[in-house]
C-alpha atoms as a PDB file:
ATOM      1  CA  UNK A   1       0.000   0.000   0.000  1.00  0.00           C
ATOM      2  CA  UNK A   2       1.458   3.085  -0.839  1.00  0.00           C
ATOM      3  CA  UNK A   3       2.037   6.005   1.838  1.00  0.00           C
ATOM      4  CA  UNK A   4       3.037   9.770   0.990  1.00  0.00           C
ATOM      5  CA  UNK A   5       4.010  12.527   2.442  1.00  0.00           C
ATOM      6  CA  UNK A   6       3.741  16.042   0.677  1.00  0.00           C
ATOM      7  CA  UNK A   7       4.474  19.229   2.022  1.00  0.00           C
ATOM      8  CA  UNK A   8       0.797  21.572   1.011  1.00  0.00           C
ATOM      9  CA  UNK A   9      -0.970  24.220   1.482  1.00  0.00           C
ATOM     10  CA  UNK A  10      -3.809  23.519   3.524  1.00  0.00           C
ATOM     11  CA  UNK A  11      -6.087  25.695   1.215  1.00  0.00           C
ATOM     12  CA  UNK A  12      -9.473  24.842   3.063  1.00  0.00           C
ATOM     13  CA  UNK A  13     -12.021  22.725   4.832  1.00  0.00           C
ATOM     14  CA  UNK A  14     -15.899  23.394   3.981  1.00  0.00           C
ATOM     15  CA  UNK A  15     -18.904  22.133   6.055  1.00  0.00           C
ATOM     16  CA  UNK A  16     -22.320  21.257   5.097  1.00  0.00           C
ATOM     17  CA  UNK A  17     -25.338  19.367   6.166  1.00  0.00           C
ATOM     18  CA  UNK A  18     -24.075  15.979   5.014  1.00  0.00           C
ATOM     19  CA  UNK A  19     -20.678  16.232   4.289  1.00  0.00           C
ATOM     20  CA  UNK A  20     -17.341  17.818   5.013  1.00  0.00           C
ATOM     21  CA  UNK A  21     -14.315  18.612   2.067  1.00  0.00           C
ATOM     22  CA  UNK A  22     -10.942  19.265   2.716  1.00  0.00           C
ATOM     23  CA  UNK A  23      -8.505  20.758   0.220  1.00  0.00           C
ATOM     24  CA  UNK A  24      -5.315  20.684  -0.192  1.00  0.00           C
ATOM     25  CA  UNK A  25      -2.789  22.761  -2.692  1.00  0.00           C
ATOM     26  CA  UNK A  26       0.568  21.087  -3.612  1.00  0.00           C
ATOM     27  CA  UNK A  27       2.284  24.562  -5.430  1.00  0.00           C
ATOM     28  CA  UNK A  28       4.699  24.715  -7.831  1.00  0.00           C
ATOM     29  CA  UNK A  29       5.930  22.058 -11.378  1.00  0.00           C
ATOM     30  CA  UNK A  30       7.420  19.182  -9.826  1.00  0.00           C
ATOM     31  CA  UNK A  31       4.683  17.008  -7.785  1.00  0.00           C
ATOM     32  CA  UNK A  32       6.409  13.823  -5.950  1.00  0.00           C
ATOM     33  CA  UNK A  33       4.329  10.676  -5.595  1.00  0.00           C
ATOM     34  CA  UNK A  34       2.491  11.545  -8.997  1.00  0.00           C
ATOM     35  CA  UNK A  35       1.402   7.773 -10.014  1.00  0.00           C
ATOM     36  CA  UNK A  36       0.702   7.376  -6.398  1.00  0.00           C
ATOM     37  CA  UNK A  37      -1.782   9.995  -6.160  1.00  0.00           C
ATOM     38  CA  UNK A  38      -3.424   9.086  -9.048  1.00  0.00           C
ATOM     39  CA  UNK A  39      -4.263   5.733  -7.562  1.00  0.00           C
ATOM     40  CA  UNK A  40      -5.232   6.243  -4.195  1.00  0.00           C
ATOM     41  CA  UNK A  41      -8.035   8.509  -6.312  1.00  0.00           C
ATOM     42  CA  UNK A  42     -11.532   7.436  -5.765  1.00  0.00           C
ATOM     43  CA  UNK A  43     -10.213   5.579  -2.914  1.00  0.00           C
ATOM     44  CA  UNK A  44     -10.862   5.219   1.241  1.00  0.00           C
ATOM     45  CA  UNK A  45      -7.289   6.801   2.558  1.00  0.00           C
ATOM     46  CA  UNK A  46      -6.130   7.706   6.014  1.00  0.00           C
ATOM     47  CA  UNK A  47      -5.427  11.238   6.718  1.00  0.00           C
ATOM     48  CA  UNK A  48      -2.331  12.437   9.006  1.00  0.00           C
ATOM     49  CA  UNK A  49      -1.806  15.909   9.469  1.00  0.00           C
ATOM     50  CA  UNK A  50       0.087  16.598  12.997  1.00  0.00           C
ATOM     51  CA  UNK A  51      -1.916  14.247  15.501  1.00  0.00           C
ATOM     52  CA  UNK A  52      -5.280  14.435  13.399  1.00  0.00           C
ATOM     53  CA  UNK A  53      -5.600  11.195  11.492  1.00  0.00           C
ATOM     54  CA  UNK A  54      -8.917  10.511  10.182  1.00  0.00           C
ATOM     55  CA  UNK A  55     -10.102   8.660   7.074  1.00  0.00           C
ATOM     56  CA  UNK A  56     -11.486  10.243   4.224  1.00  0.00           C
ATOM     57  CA  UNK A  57     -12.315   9.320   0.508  1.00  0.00           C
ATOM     58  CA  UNK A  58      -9.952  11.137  -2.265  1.00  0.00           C
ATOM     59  CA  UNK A  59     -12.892  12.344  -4.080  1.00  0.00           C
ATOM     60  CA  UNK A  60     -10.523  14.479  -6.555  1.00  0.00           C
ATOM     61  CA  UNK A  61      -7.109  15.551  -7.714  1.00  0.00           C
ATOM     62  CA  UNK A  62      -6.680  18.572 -10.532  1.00  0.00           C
ATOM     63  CA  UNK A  63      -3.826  20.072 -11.936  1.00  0.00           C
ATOM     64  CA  UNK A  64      -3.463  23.092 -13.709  1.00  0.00           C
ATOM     65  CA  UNK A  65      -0.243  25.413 -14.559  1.00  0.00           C
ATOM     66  CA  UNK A  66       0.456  26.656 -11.130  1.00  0.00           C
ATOM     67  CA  UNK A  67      -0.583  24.004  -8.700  1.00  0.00           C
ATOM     68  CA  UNK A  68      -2.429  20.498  -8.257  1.00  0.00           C
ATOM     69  CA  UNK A  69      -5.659  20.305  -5.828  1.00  0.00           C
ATOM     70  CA  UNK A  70      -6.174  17.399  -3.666  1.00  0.00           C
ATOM     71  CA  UNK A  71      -9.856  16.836  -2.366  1.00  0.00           C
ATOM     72  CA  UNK A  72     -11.319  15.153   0.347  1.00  0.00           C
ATOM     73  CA  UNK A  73     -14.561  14.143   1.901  1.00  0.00           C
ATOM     74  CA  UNK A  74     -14.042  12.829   5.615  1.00  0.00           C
ATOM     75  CA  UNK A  75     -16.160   9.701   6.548  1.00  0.00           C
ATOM     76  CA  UNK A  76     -17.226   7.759   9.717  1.00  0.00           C
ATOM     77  CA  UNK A  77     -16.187   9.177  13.153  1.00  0.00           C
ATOM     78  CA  UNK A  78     -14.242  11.983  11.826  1.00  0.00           C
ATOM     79  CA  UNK A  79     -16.837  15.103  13.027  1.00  0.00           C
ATOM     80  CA  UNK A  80     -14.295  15.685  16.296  1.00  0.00           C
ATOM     81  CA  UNK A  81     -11.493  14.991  14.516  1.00  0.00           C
ATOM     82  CA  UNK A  82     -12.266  17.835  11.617  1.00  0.00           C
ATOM     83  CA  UNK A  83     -12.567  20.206  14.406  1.00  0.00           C
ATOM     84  CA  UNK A  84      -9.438  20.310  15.202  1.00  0.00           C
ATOM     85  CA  UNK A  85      -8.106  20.862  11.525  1.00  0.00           C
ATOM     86  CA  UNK A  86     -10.333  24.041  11.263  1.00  0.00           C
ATOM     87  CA  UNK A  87      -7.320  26.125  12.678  1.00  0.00           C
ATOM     88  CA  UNK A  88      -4.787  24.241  10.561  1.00  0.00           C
ATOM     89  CA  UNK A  89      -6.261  25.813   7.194  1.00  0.00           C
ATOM     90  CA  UNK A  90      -4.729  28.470   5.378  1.00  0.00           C
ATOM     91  CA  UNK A  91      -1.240  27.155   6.537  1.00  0.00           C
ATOM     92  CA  UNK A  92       1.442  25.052   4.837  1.00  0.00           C
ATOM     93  CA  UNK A  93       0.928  21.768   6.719  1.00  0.00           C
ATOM     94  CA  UNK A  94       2.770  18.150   6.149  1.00  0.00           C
ATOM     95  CA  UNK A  95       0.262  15.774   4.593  1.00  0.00           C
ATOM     96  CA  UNK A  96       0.315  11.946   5.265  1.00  0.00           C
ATOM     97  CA  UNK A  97      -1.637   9.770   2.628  1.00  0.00           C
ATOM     98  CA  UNK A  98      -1.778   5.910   3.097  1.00  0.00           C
ATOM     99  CA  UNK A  99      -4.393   3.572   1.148  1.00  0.00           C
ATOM    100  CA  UNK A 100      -6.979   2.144   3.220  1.00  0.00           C
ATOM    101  CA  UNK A 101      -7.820  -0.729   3.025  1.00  0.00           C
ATOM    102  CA  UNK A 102     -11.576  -0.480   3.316  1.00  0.00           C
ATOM    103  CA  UNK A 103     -13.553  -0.142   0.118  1.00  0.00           C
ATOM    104  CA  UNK A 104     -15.728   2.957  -0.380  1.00  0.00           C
ATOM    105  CA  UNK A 105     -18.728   0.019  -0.247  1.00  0.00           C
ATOM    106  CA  UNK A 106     -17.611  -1.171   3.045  1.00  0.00           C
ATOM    107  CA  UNK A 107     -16.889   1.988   4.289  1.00  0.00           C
ATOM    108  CA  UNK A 108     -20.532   3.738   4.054  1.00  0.00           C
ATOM    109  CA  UNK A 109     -22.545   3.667   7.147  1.00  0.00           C
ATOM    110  CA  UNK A 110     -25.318   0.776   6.735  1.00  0.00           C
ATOM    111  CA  UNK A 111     -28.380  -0.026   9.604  1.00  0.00           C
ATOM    112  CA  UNK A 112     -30.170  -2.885  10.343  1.00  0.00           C
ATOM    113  CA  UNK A 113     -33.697  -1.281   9.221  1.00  0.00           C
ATOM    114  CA  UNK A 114     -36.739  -2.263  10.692  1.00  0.00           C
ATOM    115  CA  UNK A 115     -38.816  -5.294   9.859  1.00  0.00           C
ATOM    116  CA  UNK A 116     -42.550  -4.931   8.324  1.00  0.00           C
ATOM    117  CA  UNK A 117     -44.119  -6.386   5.805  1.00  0.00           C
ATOM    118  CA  UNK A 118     -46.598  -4.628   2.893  1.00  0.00           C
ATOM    119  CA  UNK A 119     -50.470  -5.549   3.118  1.00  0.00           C
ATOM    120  CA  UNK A 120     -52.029  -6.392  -0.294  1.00  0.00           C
ATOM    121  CA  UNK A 121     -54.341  -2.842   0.304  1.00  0.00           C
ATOM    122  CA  UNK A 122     -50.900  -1.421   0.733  1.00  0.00           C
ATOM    123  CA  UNK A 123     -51.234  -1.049   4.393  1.00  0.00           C
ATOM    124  CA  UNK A 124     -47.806  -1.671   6.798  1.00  0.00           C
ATOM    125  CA  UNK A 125     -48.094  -4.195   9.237  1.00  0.00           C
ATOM    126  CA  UNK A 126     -45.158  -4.499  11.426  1.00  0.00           C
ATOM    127  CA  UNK A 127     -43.789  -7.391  13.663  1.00  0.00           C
ATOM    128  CA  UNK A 128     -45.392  -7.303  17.665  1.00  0.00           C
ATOM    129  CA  UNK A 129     -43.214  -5.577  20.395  1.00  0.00           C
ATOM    130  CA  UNK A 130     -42.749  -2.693  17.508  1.00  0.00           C
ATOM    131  CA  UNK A 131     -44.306   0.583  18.671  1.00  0.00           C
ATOM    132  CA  UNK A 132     -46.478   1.940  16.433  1.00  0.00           C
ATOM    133  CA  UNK A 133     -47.593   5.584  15.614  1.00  0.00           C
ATOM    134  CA  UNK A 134     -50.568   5.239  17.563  1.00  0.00           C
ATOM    135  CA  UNK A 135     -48.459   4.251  20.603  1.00  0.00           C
ATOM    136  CA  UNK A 136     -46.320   7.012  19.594  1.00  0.00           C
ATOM    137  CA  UNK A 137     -49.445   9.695  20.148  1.00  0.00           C
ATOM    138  CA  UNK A 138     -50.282   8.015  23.013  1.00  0.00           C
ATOM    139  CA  UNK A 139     -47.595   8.983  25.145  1.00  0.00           C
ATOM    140  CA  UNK A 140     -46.243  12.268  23.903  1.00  0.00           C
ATOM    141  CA  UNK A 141     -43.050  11.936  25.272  1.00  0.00           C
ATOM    142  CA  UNK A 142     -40.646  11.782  22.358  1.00  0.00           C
ATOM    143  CA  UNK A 143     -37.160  10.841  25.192  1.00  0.00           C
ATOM    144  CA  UNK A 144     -39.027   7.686  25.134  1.00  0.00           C
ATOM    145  CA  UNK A 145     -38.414   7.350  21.497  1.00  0.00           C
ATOM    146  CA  UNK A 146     -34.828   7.612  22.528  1.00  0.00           C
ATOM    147  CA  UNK A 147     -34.571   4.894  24.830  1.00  0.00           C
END
């Protein structure tokens, strides 16, 4: 698996509703670990920078005449990690890249779902010890939801 280290500018890291992108600037012609780069693209990879590591999918790299862009969409548990990389942006930072070795399949967040079955009317009916929405109404306490 390959790992690489590149020395970037830390350009910035954007938050949204349902995802968070970091981006990364590697200035100047000659960019080491080309080929590597290239293939960890599109991949799950694990994120140093300082004593953040945090895994991430390489959603992109560009190039264009004055610099190449690296970017990245964390994944899983990373929401405490990120935090502490908001002061690190804007700065030249040491970037460690290694290959996961999770797919991007086994790597999104899956549930176990909840069991029912679909009436010929198309009416729900769903296993007993399920609460339904009438028990729901019934108490009015959505903490119990929680439980």
């Amino acid at each position: 698996m390959a790992n690489v280290q590149l020395d970037v500018l830390f350009k910035k890291i954007q938050k949204d509703d349902k995802k968070e992108v970091l981006e990364f600037h590697i200035l100047g012609d000659d960019v080491q670990y080309k080929s590597e780069l290239i293939n960890m693209a599109g991949s799950i990879v694990i994120i140093e920078i300082g004593d953040v590591k945090l895994s991430a999918e390489f959603k992109s790299i560009q190039r264009d005449s004055k610099k190449v862009v690296l970017k990245f969409e964390a994944k899983g548990d990373s929401e405490e990690k990120t935090i502490k990389l908001y002061p690190k942006a804007g700065f030249n930072v040491k970037l460690s890249l290694e290959q996961s070795q999770m797919s991007i399949e086994e790597f999104e967040e899956e549930h176990d779902g909840i069991e029912y079955n679909v009436d010929g009317d198309g009416s729900v009916s769903v296993p007993s010890g399920q609460m339904s929405m009438d028990e729901v109404d019934e108490t009015g306490n959505e903490d119990d939801l929680l439980d």
